[in-house]
Every structure is written in C-alpha cells, then in structure tokens.
C-alpha atoms as a PDB file:
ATOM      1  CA  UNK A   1    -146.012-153.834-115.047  1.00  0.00           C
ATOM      2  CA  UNK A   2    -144.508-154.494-118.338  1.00  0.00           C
ATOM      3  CA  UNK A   3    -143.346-151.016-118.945  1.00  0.00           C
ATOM      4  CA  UNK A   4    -141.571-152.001-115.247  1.00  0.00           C
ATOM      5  CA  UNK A   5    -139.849-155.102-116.395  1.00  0.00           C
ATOM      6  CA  UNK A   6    -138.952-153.494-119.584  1.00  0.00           C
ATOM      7  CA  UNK A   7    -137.188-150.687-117.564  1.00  0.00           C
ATOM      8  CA  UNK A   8    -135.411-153.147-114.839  1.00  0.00           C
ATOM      9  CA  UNK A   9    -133.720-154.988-118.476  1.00  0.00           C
ATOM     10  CA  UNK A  10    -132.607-151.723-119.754  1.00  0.00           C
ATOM     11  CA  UNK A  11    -131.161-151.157-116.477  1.00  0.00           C
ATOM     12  CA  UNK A  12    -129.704-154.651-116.531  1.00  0.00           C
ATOM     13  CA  UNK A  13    -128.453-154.544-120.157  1.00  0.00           C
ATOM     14  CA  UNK A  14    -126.243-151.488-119.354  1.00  0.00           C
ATOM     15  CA  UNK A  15    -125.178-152.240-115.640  1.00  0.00           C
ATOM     16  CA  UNK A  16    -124.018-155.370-117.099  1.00  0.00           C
ATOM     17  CA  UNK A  17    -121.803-153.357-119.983  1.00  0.00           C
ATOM     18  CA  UNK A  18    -120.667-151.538-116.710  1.00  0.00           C
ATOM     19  CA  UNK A  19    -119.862-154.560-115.307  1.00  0.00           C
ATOM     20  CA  UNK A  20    -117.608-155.477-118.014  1.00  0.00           C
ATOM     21  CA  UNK A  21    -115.471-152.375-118.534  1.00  0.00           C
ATOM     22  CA  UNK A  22    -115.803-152.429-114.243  1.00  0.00           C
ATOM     23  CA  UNK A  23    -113.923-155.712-113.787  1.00  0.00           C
ATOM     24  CA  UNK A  24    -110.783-154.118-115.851  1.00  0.00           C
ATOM     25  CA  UNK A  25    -110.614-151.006-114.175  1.00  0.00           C
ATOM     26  CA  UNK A  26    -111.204-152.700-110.629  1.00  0.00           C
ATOM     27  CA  UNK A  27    -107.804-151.763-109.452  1.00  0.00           C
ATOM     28  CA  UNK A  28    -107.364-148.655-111.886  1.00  0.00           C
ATOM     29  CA  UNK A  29    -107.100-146.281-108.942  1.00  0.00           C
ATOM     30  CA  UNK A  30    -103.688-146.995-107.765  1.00  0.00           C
ATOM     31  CA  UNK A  31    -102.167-146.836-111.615  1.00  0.00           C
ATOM     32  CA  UNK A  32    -104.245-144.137-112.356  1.00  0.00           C
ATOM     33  CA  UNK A  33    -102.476-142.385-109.108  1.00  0.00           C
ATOM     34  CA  UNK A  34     -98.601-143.018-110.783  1.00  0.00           C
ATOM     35  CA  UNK A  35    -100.250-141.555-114.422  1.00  0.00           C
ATOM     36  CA  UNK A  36     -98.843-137.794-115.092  1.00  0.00           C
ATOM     37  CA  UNK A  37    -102.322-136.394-115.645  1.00  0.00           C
ATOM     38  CA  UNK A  38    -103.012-132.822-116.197  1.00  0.00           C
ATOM     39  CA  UNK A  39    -104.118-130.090-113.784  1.00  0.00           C
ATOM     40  CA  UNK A  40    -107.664-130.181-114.964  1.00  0.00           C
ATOM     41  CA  UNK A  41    -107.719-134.159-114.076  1.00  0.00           C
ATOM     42  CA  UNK A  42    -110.962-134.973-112.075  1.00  0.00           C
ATOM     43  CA  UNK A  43    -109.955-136.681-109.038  1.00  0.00           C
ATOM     44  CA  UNK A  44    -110.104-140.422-109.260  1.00  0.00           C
ATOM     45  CA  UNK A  45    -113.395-140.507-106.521  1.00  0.00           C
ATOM     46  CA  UNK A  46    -115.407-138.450-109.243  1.00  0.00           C
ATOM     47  CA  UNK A  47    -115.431-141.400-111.923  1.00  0.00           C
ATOM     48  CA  UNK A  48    -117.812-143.912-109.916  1.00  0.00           C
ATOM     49  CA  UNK A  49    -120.671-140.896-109.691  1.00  0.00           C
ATOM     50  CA  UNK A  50    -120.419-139.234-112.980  1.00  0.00           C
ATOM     51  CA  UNK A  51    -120.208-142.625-114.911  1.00  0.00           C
ATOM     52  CA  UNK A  52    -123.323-144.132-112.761  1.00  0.00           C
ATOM     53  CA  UNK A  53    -125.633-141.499-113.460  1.00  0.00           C
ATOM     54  CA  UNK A  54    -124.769-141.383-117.212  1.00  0.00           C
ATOM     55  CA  UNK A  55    -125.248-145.275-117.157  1.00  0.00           C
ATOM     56  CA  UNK A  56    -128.663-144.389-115.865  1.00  0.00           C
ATOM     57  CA  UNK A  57    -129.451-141.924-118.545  1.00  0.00           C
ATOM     58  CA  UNK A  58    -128.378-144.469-120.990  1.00  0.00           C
ATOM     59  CA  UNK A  59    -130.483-146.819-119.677  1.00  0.00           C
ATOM     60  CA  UNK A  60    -133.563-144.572-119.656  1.00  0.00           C
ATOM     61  CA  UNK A  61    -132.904-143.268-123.026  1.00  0.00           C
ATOM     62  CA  UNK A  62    -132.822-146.626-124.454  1.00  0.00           C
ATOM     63  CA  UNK A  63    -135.505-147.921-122.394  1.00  0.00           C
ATOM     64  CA  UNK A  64    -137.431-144.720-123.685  1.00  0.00           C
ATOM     65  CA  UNK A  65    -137.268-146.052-127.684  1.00  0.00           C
ATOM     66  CA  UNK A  66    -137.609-149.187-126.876  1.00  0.00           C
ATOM     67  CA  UNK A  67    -141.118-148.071-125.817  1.00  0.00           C
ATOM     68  CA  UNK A  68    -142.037-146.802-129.432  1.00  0.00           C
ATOM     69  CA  UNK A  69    -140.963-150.179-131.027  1.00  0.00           C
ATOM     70  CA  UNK A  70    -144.633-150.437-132.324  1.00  0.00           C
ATOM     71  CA  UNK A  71    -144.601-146.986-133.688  1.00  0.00           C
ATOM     72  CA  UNK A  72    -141.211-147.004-135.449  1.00  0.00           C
ATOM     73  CA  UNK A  73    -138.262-148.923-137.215  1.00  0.00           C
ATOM     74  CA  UNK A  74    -135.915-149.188-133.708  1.00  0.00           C
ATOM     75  CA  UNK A  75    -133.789-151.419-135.210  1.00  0.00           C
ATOM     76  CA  UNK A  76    -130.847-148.386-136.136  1.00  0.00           C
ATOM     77  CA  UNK A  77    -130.756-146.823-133.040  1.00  0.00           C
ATOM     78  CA  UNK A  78    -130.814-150.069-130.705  1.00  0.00           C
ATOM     79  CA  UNK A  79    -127.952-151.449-133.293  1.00  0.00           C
ATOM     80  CA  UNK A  80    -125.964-148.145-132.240  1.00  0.00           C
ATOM     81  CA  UNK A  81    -126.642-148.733-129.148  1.00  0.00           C
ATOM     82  CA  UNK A  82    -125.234-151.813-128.499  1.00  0.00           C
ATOM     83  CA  UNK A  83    -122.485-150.639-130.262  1.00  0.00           C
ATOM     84  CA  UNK A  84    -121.593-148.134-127.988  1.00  0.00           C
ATOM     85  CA  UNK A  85    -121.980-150.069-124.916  1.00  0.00           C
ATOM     86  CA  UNK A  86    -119.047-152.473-126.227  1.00  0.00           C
ATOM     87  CA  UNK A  87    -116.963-149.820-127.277  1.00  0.00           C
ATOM     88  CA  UNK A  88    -116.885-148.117-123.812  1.00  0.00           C
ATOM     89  CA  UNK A  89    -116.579-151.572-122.071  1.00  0.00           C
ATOM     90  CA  UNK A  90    -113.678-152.421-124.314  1.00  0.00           C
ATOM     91  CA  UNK A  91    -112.061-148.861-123.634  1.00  0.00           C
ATOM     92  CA  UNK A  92    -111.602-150.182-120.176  1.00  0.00           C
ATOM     93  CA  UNK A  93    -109.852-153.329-121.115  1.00  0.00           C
ATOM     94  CA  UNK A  94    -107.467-151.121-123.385  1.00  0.00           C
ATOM     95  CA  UNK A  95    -106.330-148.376-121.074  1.00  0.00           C
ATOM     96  CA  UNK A  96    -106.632-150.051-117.390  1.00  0.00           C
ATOM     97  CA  UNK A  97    -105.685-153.725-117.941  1.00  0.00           C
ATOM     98  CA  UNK A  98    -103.728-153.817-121.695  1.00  0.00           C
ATOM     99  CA  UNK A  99    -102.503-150.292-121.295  1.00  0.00           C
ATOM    100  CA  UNK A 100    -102.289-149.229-124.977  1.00  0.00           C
ATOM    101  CA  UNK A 101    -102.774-145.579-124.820  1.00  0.00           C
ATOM    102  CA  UNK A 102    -103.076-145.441-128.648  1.00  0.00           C
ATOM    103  CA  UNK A 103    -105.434-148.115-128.743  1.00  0.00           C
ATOM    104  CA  UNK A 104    -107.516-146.591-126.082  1.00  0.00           C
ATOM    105  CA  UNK A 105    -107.920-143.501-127.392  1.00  0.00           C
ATOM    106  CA  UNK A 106    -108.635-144.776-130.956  1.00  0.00           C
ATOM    107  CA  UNK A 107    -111.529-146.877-128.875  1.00  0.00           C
ATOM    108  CA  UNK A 108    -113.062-143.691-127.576  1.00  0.00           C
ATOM    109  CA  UNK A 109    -112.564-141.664-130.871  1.00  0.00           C
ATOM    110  CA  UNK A 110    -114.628-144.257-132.378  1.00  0.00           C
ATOM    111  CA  UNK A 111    -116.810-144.092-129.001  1.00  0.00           C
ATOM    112  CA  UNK A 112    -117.045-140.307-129.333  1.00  0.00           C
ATOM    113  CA  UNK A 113    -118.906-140.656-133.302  1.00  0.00           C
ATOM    114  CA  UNK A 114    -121.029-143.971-132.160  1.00  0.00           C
ATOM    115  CA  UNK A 115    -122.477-142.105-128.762  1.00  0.00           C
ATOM    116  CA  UNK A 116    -123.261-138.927-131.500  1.00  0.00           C
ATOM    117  CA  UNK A 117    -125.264-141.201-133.751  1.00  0.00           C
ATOM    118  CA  UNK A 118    -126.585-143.271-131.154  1.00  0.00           C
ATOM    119  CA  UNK A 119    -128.216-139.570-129.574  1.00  0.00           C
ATOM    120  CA  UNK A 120    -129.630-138.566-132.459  1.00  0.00           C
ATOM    121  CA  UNK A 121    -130.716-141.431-134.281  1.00  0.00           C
ATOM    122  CA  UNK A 122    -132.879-142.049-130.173  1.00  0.00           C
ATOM    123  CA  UNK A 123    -133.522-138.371-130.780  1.00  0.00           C
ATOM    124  CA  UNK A 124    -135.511-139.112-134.108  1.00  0.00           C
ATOM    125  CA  UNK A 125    -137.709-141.807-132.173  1.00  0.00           C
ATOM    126  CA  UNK A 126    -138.015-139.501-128.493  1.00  0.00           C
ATOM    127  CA  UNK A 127    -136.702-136.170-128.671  1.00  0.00           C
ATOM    128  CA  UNK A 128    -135.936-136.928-124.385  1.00  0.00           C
ATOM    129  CA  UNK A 129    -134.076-140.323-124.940  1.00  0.00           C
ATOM    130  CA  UNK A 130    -131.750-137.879-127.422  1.00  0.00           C
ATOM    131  CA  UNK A 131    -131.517-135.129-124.853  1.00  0.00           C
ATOM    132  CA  UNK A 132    -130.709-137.890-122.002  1.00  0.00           C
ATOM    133  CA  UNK A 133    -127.520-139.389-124.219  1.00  0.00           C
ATOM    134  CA  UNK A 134    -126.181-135.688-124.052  1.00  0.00           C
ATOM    135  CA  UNK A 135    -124.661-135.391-121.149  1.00  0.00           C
ATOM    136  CA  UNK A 136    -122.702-139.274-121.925  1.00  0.00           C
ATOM    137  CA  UNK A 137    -121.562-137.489-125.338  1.00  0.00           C
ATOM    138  CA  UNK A 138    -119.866-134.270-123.427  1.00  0.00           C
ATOM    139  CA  UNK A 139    -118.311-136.450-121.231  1.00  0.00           C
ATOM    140  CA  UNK A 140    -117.178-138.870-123.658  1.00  0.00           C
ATOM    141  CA  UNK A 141    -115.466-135.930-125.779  1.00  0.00           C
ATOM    142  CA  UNK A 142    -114.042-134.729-122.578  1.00  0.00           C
ATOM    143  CA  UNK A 143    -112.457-138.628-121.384  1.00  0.00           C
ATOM    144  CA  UNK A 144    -111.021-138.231-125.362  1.00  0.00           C
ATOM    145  CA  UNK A 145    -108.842-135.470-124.487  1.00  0.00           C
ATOM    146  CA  UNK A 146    -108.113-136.398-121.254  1.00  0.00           C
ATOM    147  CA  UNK A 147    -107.192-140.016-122.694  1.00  0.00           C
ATOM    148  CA  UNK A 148    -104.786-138.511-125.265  1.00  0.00           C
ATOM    149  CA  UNK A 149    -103.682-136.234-122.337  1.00  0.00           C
ATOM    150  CA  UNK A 150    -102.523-139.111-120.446  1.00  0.00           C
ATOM    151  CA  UNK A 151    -101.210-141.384-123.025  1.00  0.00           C
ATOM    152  CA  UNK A 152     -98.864-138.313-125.122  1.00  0.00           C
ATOM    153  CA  UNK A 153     -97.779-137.696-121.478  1.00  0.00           C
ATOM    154  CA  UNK A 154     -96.875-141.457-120.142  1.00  0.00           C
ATOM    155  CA  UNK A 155     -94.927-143.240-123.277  1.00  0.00           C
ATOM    156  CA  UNK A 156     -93.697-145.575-120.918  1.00  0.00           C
ATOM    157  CA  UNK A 157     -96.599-146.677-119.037  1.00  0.00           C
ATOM    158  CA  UNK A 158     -98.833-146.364-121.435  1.00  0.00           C
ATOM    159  CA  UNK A 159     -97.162-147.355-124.923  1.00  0.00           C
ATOM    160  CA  UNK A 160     -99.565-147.943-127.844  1.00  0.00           C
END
C-alpha cells in the first residue's frame, strides 16, 4: 500500500507541474493557429497526448528512485528533478501567456541540459527510470527547434 501512495504523489507532484504550465497555455490553441509554424508542425490536437504520456513516464521514473531512497544518495537526481518540472512549467508562461520567443526558447535550452542530467543521474539509481525520461528528452530537443522555429519566424508576435 505504501509503494501505492508513494506512486499516486509522484503522479500528483507532476500533474500538478502540468497544471501550472496548463493554466498558461489554456487558450494557446487559437494563437498557436495565427503562429507561421513550419511544415513539419504537429497539429495542435497532438500536444495533449504526447505531453500526458511523457508526464506519466516522468512520474514513474521518479517514483521509480524514489523507491531506492534507502539504498542510495537520491538527493541529486530528485534536486534535478524538480528542476525540470519548473523549467517546463515556466516555458509555458513564457511562450503562451508573456510571449517572449527568446525567453522561451532560452527556458527550454536550459530544459533540454536539466531533462539530460535529470535521465541519467535516475539512470545511475534505476537503469528503467533513465530509459523512461528518454522519450521526454527527444521530445524536449524536438519542442527546442520547433520553439526557435516559431519565434525566428513570428518577430512580431512573438518578440523576445
């Protein structure tokens, strides 16, 4: 039952990150819509999926080193973690509600290294919880260049 509870505030600690970055992209569809975005855009339905199930495998992975507390120093990789749950929160708040291109994509550059060492230092405790935070990482790097995409090609709406 503990290992249950445990879980459930894993899943609570990172829905409520989700939450967060959520409330400034609430109406993000419509101005994502008037963005020039290029051809290899996902369409704006695919977001909600792809960003649930890596908020899942987030979840899990920490949940996964939290487990081995007991065995090993935790502190690092939990530290990293948090880290990277604010930074991908915040990138909300920059592009969707503030919409500072610049700023945005200097959040998710910093996003892109944190989610790296977050993988491997979870690797170094469980090699799964690692393996789980890869699939957040490729599409992190891929929201980079789509971010920088969209800002270079929307001065106007976008500035800094």
């Amino acid at each position: 039952m503990q290992h249950i509870i445990s879980l459930l505030v894993c899943i609570a600690i990172t829905a409520a990150a989700a939450v967060v970055g959520g409330i400034a992209s609430f109406e993000a569809g419509p101005f994502y819509l008037q963005l020039e975005r290029p051809a290899w855009a996902p369409p704006p339905w695919l977001f909600g999926p792809v960003w649930t199930i890596l908020y899942l495998f987030m979840a899990v992975a920490v949940w996964l080193v939290w487990r081995k507390r007991e065995i090993r120093s935790i502190g690092m990789p939990l530290a990293l973690f948090g880290a990277q749950l604010a930074a991908n929160a915040v990138w909300s708040w920059l592009f969707f509600a503030e919409r500072r291109g610049a700023w945005a994509f200097a959040d998710i550059a910093a996003l892109l290294v944190l989610v790296a060492l977050t993988a491997l230092s979870f690797a170094r405790v469980r090699r799964v919880a690692g393996a789980l935070m890869v699939p957040y990482l490729a599409w992190v790097a891929f929201a980079g260049v789509l971010n920088l995409s969209v800002w270079r090609a929307n001065p106007a709406l976008l500035g800094t």
